[in-house]
Protein backbone atom coordinates (compact mmCIF):
# COMPACT_ATOMS: atom_id res chain seq x y z
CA UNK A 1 -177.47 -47.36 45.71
CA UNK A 2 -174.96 -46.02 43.68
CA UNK A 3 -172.13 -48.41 41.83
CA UNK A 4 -168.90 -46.60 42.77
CA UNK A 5 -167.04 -49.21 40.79
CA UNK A 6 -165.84 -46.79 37.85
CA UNK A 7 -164.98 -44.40 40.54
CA UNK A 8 -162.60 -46.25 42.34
CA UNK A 9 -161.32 -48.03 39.43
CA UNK A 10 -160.48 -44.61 38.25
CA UNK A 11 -159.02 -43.16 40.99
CA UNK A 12 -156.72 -46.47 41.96
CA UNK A 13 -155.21 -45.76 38.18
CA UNK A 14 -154.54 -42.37 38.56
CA UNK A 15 -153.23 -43.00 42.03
CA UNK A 16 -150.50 -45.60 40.25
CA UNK A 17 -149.81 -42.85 37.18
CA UNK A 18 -149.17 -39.88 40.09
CA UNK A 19 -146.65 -42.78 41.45
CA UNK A 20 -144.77 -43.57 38.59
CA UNK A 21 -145.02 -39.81 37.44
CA UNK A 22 -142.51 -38.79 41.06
CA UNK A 23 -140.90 -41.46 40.56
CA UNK A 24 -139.63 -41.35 37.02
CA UNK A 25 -139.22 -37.63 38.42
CA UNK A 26 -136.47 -38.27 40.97
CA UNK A 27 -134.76 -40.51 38.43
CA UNK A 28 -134.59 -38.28 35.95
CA UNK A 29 -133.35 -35.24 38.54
CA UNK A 30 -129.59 -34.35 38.34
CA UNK A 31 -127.86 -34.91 41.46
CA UNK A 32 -130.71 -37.06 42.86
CA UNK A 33 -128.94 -40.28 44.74
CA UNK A 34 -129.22 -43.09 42.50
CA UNK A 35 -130.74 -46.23 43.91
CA UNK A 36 -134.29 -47.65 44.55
CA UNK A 37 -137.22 -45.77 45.98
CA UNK A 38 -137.10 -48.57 48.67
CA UNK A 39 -133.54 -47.78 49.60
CA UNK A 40 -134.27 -43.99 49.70
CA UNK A 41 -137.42 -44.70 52.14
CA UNK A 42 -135.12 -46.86 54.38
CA UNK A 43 -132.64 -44.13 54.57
CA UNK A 44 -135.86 -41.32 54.60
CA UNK A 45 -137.18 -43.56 57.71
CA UNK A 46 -134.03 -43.17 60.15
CA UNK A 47 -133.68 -40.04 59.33
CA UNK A 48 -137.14 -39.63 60.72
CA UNK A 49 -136.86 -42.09 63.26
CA UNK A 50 -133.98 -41.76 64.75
CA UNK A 51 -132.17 -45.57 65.33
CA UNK A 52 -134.86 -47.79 64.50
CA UNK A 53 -135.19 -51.51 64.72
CA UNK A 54 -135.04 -53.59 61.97
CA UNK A 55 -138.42 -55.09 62.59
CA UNK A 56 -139.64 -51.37 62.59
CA UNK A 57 -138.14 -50.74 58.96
CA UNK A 58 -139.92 -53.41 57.83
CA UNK A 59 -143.02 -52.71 58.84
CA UNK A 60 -142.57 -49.54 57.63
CA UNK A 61 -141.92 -51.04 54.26
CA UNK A 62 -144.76 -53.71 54.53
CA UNK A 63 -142.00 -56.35 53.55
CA UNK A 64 -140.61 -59.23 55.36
CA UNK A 65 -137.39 -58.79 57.39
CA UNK A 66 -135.45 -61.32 55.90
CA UNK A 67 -136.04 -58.35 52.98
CA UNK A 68 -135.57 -55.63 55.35
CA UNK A 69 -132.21 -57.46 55.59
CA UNK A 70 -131.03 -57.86 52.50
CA UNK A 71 -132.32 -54.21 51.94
CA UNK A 72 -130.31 -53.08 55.28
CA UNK A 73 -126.94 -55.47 54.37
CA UNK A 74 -126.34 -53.23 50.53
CA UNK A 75 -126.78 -49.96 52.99
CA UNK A 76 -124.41 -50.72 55.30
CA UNK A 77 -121.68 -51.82 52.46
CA UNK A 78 -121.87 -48.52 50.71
CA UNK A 79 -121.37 -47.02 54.52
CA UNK A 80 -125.01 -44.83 54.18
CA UNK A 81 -125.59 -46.41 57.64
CA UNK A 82 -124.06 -48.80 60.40
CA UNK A 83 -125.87 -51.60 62.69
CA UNK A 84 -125.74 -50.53 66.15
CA UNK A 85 -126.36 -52.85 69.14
CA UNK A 86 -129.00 -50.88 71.35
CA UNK A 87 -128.41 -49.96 75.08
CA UNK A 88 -130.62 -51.76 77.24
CA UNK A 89 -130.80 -55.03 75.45
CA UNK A 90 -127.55 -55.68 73.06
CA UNK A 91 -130.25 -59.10 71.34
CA UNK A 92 -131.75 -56.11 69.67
CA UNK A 93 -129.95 -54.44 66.50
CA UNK A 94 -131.00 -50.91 65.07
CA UNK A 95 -129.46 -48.50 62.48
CA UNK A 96 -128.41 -45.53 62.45
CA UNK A 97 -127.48 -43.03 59.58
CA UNK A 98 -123.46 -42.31 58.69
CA UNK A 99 -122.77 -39.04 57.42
CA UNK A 100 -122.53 -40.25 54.38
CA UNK A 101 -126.43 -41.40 54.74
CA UNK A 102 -127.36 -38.15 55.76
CA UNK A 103 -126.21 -36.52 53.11
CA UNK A 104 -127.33 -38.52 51.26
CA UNK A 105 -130.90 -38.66 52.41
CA UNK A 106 -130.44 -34.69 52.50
CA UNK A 107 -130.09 -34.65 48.40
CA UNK A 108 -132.15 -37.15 47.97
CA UNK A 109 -135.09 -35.13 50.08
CA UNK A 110 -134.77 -31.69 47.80
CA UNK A 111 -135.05 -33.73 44.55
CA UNK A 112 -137.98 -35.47 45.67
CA UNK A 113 -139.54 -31.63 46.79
CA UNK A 114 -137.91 -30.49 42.95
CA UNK A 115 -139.90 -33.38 41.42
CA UNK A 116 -143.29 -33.01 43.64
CA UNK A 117 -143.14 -28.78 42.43
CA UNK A 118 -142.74 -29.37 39.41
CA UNK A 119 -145.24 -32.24 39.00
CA UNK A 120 -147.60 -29.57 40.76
CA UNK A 121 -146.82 -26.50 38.94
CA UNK A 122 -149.52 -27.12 36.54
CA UNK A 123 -152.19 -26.60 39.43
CA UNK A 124 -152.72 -23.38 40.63
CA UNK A 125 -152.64 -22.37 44.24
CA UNK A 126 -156.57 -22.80 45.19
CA UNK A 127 -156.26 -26.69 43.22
CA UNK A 128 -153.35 -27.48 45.52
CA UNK A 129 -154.71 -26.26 48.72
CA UNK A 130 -157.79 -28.25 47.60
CA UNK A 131 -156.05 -31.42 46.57
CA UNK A 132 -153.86 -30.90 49.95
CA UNK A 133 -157.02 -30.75 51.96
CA UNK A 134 -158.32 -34.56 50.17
CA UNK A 135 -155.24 -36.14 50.71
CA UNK A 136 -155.20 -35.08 53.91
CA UNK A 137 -159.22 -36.26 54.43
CA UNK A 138 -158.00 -39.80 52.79
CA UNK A 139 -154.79 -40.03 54.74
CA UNK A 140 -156.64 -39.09 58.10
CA UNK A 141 -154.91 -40.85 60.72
CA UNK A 142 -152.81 -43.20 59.09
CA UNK A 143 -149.41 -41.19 58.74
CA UNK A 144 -148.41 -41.88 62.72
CA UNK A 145 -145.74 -44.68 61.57
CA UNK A 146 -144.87 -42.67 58.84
């Protein structure tokens, strides 16, 4: 049987680099909202989701909600989004996006689709529809709460 050791080893460091490479993209993208990736998936999230739970962010996140908190509080003081009690059952709390969040999320969306094309550029059409198609084998099922 076959040691896939190197394999994997290989493939979890490029898997980091291809992180930090989109990520030092968006920071270094003009007009890209400033601020941690975290915030920008919080914000990314109810835009997606529309009026989550807290408990639902943080899962999301795979942090703690005392985090999801903290995370939520420095949101809500720079008016990106607002705590809303819900409807049927005014123990739960949920956010929502302000204007200001959606515009937010809005820039913050193209720069990350600026920094993913360019990252990409250097592959040609066939390579991308190829390394689409293995993301998509590896990801499989696992994008439902995402």
């Amino acid at each position: 049987m076959a040691d896939h050791k190197p394999d994997i080893a290989k493939l979890t460091s490029l898997a980091f680099m291809l992180g930090r490479l989109v990520r030092e993209g968006l920071r270094a993208k003009r007009g890209t909202p400033s601020g941690s990736l975290l915030r920008f998936e919080v914000l990314y999230y109810a835009k997606s989701h529309p009026k989550p739970m807290m408990l639902d962010i943080a899962r999301y996140l795979c942090v703690t909600p005392p985090a999801t908190t903290l995370l939520i509080d420095s949101l809500v003081k720079e008016k990106l989004i607002v705590r809303i009690l819900d409807e049927h059952d005014r123990r739960i709390v949920r956010i929502d996006l302000t204007r200001k969040g959606d515009r937010f999320i809005a820039r913050g969306i193209q720069g990350k689709e600026d920094s993913l094309k360019k990252l990409f550029s250097v592959l040609n059409g066939e390579e991308r529809a190829r390394m689409a198609a293995l993301l998509e084998k590896i990801i499989g099922g696992k994008t439902e709460n995402h």
